[in-house]
C-alpha atoms as a PDB file:
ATOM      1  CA  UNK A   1      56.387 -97.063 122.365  1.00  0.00           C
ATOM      2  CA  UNK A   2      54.764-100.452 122.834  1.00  0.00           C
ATOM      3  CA  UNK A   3      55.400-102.476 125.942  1.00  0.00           C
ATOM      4  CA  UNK A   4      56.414-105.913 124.496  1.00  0.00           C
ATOM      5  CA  UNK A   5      56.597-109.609 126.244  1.00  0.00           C
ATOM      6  CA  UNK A   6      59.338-111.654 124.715  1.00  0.00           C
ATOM      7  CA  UNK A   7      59.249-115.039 126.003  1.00  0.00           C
ATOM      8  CA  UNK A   8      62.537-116.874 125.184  1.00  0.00           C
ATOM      9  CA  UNK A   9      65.542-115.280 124.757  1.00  0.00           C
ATOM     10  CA  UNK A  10      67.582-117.825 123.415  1.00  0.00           C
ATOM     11  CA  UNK A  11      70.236-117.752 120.729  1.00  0.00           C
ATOM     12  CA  UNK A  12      67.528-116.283 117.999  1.00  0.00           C
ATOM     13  CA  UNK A  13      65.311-114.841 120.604  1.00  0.00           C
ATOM     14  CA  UNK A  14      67.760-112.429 122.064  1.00  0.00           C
ATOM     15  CA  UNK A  15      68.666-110.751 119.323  1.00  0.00           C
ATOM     16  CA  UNK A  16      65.158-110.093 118.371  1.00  0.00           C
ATOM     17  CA  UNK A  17      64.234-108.852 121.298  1.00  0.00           C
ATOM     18  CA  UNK A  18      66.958-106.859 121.696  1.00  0.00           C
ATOM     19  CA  UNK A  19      66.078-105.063 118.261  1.00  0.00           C
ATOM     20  CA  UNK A  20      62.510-104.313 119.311  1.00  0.00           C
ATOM     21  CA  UNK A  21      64.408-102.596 122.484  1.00  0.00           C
ATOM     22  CA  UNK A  22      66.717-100.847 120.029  1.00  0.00           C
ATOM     23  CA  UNK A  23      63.893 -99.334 118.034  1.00  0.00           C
ATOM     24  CA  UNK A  24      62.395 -97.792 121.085  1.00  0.00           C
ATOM     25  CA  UNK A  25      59.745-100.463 122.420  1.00  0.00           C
ATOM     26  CA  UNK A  26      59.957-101.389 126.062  1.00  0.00           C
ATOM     27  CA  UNK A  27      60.418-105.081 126.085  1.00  0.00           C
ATOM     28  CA  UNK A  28      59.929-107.228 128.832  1.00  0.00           C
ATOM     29  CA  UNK A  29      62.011-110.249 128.366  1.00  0.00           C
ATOM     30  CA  UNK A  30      61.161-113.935 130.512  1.00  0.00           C
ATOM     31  CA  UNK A  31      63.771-116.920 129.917  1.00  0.00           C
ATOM     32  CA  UNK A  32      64.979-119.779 131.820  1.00  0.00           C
ATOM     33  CA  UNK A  33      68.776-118.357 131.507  1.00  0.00           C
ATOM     34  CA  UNK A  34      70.104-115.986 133.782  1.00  0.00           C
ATOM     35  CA  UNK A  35      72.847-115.188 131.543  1.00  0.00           C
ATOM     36  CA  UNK A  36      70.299-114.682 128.677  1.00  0.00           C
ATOM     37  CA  UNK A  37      68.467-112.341 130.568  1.00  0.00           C
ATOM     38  CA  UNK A  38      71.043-110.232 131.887  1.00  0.00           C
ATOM     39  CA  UNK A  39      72.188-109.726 128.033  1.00  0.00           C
ATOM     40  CA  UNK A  40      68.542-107.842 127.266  1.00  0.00           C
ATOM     41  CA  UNK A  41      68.462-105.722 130.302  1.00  0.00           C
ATOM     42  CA  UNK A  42      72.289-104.986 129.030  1.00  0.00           C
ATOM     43  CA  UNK A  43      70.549-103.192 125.732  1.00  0.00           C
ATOM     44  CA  UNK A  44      67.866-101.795 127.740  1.00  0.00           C
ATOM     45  CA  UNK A  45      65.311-104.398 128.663  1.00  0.00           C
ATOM     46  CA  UNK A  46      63.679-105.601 131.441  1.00  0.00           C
ATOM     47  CA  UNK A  47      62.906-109.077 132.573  1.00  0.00           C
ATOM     48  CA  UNK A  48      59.827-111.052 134.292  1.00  0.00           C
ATOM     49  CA  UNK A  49      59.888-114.215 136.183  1.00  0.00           C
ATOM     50  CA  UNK A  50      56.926-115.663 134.359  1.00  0.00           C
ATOM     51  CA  UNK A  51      54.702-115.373 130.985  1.00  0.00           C
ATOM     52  CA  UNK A  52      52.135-114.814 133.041  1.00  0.00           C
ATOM     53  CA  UNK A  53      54.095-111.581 134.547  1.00  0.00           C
ATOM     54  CA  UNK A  54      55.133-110.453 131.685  1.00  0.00           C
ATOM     55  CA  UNK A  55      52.177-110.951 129.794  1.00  0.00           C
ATOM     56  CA  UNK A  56      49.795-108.793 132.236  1.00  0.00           C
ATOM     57  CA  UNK A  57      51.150-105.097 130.934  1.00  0.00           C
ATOM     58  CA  UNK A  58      51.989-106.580 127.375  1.00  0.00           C
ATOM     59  CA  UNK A  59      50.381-104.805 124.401  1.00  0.00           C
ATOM     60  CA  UNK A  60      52.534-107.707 122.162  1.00  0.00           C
ATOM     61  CA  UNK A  61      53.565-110.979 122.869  1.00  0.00           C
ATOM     62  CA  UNK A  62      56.157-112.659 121.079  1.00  0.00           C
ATOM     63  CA  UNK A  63      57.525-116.080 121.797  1.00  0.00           C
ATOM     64  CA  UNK A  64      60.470-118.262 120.411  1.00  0.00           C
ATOM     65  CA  UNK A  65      60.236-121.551 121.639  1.00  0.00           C
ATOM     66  CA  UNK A  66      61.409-125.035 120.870  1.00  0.00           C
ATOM     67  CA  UNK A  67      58.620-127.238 119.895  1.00  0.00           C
ATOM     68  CA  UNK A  68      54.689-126.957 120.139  1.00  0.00           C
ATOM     69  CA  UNK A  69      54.335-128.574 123.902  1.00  0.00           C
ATOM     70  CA  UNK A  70      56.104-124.848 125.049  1.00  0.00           C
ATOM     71  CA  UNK A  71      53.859-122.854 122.708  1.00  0.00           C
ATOM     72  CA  UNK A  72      51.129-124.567 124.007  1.00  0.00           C
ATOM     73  CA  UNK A  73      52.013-124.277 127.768  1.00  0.00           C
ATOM     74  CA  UNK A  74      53.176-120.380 127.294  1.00  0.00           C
ATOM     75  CA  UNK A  75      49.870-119.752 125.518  1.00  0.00           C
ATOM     76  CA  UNK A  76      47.274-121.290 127.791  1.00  0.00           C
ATOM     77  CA  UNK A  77      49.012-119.276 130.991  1.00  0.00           C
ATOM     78  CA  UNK A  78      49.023-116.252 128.668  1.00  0.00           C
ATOM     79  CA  UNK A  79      45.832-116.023 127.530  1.00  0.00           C
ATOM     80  CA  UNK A  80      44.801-116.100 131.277  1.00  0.00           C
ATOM     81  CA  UNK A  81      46.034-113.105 131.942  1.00  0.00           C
ATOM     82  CA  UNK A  82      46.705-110.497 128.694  1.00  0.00           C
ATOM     83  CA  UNK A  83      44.194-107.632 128.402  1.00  0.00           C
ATOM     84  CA  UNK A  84      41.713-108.275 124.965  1.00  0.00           C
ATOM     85  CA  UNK A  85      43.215-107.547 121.964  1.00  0.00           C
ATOM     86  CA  UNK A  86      46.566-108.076 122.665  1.00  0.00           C
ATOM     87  CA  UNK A  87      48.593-109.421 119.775  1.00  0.00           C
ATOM     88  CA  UNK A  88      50.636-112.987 119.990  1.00  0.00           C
ATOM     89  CA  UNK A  89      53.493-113.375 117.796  1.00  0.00           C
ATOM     90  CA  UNK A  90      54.714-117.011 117.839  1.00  0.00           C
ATOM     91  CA  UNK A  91      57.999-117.026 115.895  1.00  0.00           C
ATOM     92  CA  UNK A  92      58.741-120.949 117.260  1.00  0.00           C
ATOM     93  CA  UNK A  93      58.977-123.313 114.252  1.00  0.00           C
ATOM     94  CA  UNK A  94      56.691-125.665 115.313  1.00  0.00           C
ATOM     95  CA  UNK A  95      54.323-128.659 113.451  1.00  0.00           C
ATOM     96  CA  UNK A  96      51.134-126.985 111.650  1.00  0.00           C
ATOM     97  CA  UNK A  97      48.523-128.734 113.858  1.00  0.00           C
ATOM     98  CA  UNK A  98      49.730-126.950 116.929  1.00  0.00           C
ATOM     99  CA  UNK A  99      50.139-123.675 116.010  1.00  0.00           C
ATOM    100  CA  UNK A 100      46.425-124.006 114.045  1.00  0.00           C
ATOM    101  CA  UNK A 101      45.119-124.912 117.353  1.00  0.00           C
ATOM    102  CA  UNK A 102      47.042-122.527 119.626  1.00  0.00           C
ATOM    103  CA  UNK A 103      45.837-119.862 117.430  1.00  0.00           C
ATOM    104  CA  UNK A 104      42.246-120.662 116.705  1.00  0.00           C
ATOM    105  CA  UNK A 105      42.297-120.409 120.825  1.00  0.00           C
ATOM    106  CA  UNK A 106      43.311-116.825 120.805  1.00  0.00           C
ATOM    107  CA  UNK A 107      41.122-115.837 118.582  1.00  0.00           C
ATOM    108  CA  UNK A 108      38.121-117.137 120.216  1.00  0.00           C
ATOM    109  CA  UNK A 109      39.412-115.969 123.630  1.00  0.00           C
ATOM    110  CA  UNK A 110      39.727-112.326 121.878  1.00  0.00           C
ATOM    111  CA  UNK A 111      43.247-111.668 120.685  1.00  0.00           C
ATOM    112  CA  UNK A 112      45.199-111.868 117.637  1.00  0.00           C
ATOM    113  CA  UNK A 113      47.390-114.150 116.892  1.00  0.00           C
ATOM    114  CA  UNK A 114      50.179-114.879 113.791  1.00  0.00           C
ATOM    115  CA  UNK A 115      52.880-117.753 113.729  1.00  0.00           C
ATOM    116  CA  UNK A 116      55.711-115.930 112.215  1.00  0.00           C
ATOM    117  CA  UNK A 117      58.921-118.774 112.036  1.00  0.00           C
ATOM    118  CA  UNK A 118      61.814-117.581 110.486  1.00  0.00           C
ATOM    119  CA  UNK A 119      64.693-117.872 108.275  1.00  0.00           C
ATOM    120  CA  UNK A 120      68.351-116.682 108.385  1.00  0.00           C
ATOM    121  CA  UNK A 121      69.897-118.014 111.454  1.00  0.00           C
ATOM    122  CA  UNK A 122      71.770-116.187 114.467  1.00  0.00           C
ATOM    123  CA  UNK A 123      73.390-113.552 111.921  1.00  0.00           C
ATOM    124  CA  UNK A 124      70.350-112.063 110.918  1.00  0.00           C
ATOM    125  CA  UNK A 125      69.022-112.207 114.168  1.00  0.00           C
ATOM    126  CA  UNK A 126      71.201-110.071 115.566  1.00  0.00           C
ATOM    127  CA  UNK A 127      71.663-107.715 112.321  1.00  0.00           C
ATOM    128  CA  UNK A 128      67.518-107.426 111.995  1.00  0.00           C
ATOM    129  CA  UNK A 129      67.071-109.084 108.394  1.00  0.00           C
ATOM    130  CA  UNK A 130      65.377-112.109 109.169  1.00  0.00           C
ATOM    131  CA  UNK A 131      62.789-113.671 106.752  1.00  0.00           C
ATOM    132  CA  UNK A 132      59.489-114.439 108.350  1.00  0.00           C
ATOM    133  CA  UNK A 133      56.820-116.270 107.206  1.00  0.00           C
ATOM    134  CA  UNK A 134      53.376-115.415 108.722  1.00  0.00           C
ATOM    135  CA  UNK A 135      50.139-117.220 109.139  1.00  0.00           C
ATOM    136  CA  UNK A 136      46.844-115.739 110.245  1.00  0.00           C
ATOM    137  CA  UNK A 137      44.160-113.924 109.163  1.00  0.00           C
ATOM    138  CA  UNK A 138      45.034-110.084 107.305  1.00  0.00           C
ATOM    139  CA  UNK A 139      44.053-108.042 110.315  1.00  0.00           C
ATOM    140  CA  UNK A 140      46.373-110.226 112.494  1.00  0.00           C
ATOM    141  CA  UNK A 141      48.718-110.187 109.978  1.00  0.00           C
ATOM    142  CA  UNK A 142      48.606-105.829 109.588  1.00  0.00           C
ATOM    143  CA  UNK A 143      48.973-105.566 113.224  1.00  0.00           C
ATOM    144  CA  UNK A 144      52.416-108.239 113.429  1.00  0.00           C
ATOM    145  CA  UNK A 145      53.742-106.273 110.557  1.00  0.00           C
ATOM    146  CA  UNK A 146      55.555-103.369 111.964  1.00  0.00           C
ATOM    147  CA  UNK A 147      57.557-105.346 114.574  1.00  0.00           C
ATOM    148  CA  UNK A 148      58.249-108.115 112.084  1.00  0.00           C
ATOM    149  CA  UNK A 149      59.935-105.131 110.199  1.00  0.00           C
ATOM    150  CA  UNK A 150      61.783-104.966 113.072  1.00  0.00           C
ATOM    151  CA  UNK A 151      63.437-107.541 112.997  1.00  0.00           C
ATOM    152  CA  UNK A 152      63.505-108.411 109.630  1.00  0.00           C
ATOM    153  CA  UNK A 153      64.250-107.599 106.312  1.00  0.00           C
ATOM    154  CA  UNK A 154      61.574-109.790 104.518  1.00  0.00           C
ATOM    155  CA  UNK A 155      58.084-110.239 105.851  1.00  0.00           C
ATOM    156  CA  UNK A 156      56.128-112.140 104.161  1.00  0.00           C
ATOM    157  CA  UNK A 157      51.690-113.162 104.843  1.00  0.00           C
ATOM    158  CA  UNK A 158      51.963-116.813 103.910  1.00  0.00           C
ATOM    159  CA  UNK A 159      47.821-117.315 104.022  1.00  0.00           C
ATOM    160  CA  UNK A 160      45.642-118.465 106.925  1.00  0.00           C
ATOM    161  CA  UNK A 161      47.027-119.438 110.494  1.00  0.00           C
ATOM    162  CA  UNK A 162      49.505-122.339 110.103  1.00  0.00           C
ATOM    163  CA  UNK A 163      50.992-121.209 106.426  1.00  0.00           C
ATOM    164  CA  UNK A 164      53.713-120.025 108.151  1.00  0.00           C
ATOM    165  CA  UNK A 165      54.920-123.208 109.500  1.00  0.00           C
ATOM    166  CA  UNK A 166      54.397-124.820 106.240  1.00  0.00           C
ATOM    167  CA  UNK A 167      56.612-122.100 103.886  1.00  0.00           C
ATOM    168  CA  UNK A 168      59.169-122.552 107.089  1.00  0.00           C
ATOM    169  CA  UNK A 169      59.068-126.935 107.383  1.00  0.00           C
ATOM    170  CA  UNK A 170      59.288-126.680 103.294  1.00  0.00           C
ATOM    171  CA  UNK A 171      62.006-124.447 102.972  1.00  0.00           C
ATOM    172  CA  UNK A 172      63.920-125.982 105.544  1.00  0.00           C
ATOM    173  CA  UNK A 173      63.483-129.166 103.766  1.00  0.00           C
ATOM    174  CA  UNK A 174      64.629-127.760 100.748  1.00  0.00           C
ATOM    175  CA  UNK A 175      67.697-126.405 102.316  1.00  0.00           C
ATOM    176  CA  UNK A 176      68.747-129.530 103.478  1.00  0.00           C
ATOM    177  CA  UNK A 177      68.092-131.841 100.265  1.00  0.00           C
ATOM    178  CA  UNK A 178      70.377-128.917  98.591  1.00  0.00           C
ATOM    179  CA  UNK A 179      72.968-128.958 101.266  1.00  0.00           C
ATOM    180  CA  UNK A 180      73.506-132.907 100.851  1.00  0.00           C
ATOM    181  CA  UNK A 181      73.382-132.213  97.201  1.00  0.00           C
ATOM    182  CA  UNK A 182      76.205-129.315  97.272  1.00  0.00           C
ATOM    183  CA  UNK A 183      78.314-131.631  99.732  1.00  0.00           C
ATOM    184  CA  UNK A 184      78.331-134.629  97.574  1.00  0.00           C
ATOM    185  CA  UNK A 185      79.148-132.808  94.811  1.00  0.00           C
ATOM    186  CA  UNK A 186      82.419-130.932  96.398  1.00  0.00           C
ATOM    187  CA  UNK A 187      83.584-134.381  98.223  1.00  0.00           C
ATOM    188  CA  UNK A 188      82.822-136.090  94.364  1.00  0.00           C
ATOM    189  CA  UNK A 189      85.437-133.322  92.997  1.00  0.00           C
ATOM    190  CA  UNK A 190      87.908-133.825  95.838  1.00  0.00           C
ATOM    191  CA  UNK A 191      87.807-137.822  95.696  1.00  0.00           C
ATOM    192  CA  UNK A 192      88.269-137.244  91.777  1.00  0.00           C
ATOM    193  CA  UNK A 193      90.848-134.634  92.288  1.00  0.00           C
ATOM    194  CA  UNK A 194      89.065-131.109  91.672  1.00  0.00           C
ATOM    195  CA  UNK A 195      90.261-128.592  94.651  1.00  0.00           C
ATOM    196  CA  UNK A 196      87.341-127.026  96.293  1.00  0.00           C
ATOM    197  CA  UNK A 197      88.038-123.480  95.270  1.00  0.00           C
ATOM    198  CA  UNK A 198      88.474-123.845  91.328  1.00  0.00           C
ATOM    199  CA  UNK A 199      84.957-126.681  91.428  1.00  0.00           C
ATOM    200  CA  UNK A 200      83.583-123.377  93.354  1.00  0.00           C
ATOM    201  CA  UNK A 201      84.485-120.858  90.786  1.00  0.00           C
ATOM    202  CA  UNK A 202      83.364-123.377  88.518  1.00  0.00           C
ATOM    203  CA  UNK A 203      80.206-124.573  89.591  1.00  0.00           C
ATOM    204  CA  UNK A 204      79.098-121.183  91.454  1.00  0.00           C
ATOM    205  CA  UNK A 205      78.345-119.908  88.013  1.00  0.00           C
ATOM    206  CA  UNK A 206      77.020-123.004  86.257  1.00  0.00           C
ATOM    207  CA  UNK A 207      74.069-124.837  86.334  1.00  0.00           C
ATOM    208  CA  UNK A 208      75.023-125.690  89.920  1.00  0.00           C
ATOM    209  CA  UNK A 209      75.373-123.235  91.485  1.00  0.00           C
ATOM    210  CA  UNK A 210      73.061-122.370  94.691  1.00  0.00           C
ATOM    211  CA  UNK A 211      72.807-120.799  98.021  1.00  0.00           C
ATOM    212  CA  UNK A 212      74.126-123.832  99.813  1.00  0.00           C
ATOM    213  CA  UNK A 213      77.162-123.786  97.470  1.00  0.00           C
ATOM    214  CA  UNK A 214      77.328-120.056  97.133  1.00  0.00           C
ATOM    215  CA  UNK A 215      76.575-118.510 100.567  1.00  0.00           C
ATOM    216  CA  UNK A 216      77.024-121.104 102.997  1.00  0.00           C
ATOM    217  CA  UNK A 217      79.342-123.435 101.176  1.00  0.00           C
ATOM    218  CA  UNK A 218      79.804-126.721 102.992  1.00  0.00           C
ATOM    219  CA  UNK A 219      83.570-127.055 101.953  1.00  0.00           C
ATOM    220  CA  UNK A 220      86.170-124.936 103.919  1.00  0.00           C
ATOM    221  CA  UNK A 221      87.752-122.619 102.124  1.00  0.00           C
ATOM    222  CA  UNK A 222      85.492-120.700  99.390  1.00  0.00           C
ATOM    223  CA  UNK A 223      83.189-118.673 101.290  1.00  0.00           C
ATOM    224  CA  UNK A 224      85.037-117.497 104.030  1.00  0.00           C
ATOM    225  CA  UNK A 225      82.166-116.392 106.323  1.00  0.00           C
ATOM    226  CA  UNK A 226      80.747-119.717 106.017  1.00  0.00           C
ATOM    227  CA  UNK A 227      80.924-122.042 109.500  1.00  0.00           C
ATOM    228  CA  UNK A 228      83.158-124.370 107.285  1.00  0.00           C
ATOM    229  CA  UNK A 229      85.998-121.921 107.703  1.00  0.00           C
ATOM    230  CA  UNK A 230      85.091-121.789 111.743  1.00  0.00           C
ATOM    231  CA  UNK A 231      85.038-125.206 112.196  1.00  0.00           C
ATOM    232  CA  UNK A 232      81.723-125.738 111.584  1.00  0.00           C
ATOM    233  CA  UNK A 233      80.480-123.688 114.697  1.00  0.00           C
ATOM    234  CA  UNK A 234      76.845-123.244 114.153  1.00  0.00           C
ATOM    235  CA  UNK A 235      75.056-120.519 112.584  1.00  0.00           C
ATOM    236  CA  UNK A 236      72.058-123.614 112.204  1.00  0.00           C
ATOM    237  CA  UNK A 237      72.535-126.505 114.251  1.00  0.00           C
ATOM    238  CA  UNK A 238      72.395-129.876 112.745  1.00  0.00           C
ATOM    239  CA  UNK A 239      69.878-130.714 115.628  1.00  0.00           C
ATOM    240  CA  UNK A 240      67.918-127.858 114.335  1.00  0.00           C
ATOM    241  CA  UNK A 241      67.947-129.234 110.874  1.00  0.00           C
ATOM    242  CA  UNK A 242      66.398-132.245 111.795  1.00  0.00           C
ATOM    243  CA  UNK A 243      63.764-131.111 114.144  1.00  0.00           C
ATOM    244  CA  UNK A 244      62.599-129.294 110.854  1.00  0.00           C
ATOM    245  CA  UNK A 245      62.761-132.038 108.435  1.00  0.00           C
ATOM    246  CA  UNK A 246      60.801-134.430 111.457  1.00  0.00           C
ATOM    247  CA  UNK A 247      58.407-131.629 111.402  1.00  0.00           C
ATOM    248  CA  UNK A 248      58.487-132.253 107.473  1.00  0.00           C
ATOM    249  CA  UNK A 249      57.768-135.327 107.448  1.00  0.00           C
ATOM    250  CA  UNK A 250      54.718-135.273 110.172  1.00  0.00           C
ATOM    251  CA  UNK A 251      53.203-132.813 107.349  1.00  0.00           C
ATOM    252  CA  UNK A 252      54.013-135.443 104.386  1.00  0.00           C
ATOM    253  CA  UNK A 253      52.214-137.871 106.165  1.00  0.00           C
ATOM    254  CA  UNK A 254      49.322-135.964 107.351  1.00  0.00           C
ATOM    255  CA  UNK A 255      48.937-134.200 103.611  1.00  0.00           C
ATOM    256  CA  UNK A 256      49.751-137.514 102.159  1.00  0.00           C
ATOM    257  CA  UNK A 257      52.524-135.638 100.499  1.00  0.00           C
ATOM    258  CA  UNK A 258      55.288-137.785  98.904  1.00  0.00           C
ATOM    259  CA  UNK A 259      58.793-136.335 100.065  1.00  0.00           C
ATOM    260  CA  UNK A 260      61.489-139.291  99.181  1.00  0.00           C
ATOM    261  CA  UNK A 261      64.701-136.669  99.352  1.00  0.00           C
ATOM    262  CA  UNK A 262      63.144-135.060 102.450  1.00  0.00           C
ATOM    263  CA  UNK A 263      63.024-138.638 104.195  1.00  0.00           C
ATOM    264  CA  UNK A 264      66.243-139.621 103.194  1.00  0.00           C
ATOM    265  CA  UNK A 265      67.624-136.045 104.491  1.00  0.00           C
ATOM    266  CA  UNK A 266      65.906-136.511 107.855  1.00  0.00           C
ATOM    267  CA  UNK A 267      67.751-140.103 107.801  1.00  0.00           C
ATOM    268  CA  UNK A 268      71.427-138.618 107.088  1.00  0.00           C
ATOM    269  CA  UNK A 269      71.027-135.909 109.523  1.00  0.00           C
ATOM    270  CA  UNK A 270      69.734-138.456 111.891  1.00  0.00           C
ATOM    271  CA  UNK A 271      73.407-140.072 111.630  1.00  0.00           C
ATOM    272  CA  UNK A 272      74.780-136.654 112.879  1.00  0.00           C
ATOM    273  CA  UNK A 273      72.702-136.802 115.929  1.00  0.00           C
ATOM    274  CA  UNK A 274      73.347-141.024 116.319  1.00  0.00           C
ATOM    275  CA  UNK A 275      77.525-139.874 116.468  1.00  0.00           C
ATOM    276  CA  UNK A 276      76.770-136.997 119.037  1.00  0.00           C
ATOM    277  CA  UNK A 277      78.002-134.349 116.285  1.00  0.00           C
ATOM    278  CA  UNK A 278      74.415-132.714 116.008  1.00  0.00           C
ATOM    279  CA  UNK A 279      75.891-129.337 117.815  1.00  0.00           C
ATOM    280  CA  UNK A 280      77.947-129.226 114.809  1.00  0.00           C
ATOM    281  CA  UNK A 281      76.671-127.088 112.111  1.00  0.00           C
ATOM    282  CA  UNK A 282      73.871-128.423 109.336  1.00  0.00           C
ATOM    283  CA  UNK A 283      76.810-127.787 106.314  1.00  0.00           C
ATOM    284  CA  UNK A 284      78.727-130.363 108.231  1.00  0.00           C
ATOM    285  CA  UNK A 285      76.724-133.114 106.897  1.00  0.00           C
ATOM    286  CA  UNK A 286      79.685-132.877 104.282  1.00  0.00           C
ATOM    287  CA  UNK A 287      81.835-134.570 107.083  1.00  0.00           C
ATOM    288  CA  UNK A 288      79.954-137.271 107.342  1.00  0.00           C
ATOM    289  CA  UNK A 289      79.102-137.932 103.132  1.00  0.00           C
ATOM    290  CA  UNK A 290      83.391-138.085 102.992  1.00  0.00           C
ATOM    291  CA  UNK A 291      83.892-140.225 106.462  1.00  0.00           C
ATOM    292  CA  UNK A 292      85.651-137.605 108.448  1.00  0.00           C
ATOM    293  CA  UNK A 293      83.186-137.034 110.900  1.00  0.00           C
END
């Protein structure tokens, strides 16, 4: 049994934790939520006022957090207090230059440290099969390992510290250039009279076809765990979305990396947020390409 500090215990965070607790590890959760709290002493966790409290018997840390300021913050009043050696696990999706720093910090002050974003949303938070993608150096790395198999299903050492955030803002990126792409193609078939379900079974198994059409399709009606069927409830925020494409292009610009479909991604989502419908899910983008939102 390892005594764990999880700080943030938020919609991904939770569930995490709540699977290190669940595979025998005494996890000591700290979050700004009461509510969220309660839920992790619920499975069998405790709870901390502070980082800094939670952080003094912690063999592990691992944080979610929203943007690099937090990591930062959480860090420095870590650091000041976690016994050498102790391994940080930042699973925040943050920009590159941050968690570099944050991390080249730990392991100067002693400790070892891997940023570790993931992929798969809420679902695979709670079920244990997210995808991580882990920076830092091979020893850091061996040590994260068996708690990101924890909570995941595919773990994967992405290079030195800061890879992780770069497989994570790419991907993302990705995701939402082939979102657009899927939704534009379904409101194309319905504008030109093509039902979503037969351009589905049509295009699913074409040249088309991909996991935005396939797994998370955008149109209601095909893919009937998809949030278009639950009225676009988030499993990934549309907020989310374009905190990760902003974080995108930060990295263009600082790699001098031309991303034209990533910009103009970032600028469709940033309509979503302008209309106050950024809570809605990322797949309802598709509301806004055919005017309904």
């Amino acid at each position: 049994m390892t005594n764990i500090a999880f700080i943030g215990l938020g919609n991904m965070g939770g569930p995490m934790a709540a699977n290190l607790v669940k595979a025998g590890h005494a996890v000591t959760g700290v979050d700004l939520s009461d509510a969220a709290k309660e839920a992790l002493v619920s499975v069998g966790g405790s709870v901390a006022n502070t980082a800094y409290e939670a952080a003094q018997i912690a063999d592990v840390v691992v944080t979610m957090l929203p943007a690099g300021p937090h990591v930062e913050a959480v860090y420095a009043d870590v650091m000041t207090t976690a016994k050498p050696g102790t391994l940080f696990i930042d699973s925040s999706t943050i920009d590159v230059p941050t968690a570099r720093n944050v991390i080249a910090k730990a392991e100067e002050a002693g400790f070892y440290m891997v940023d570790a974003p993931v992929s798969g949303g809420t679902a695979a938070a709670e079920a244990g099969t997210l995808t991580f993608m882990t920076g830092g150096t091979s020893t850091a790395f061996e040590k994260a390992e068996p708690y990101l198999d924890i909570m995941g299903k595919n773990v994967f050492h992405a290079g030195d510290a800061g890879n992780g955030q770069v497989a994570k803002v790419a991907n993302n990126m990705l995701l939402a250039i082939s979102m657009i792409g899927t939704a534009e193609a379904f409101n194309l078939a319905e504008k030109l009279g093509l039902d979503a379900q037969t351009f589905f079974d049509i295009s699913s198994t074409a040249s088309g076809q991909c996991w935005s059409m396939t797994s998370y399709c955008p149109a209601p009606g095909p893919v009937p765990t998809a949030p278009a069927n639950k009225d676009y409830a988030p499993g990934f925020a549309a907020a989310m979305m374009l905190k990760d494409l902003r974080l995108a292009l930060d990295a263009a610009k600082t790699a001098g990396a031309a991303i034209p479909l990533g910009a103009q991604s970032s600028a469709l989502y940033t309509l979503m947020e302008s209309a106050g419908k950024d809570d809605l899910d990322f797949s309802a983008i598709i509301k806004l390409i055919s005017g309904d939102l």
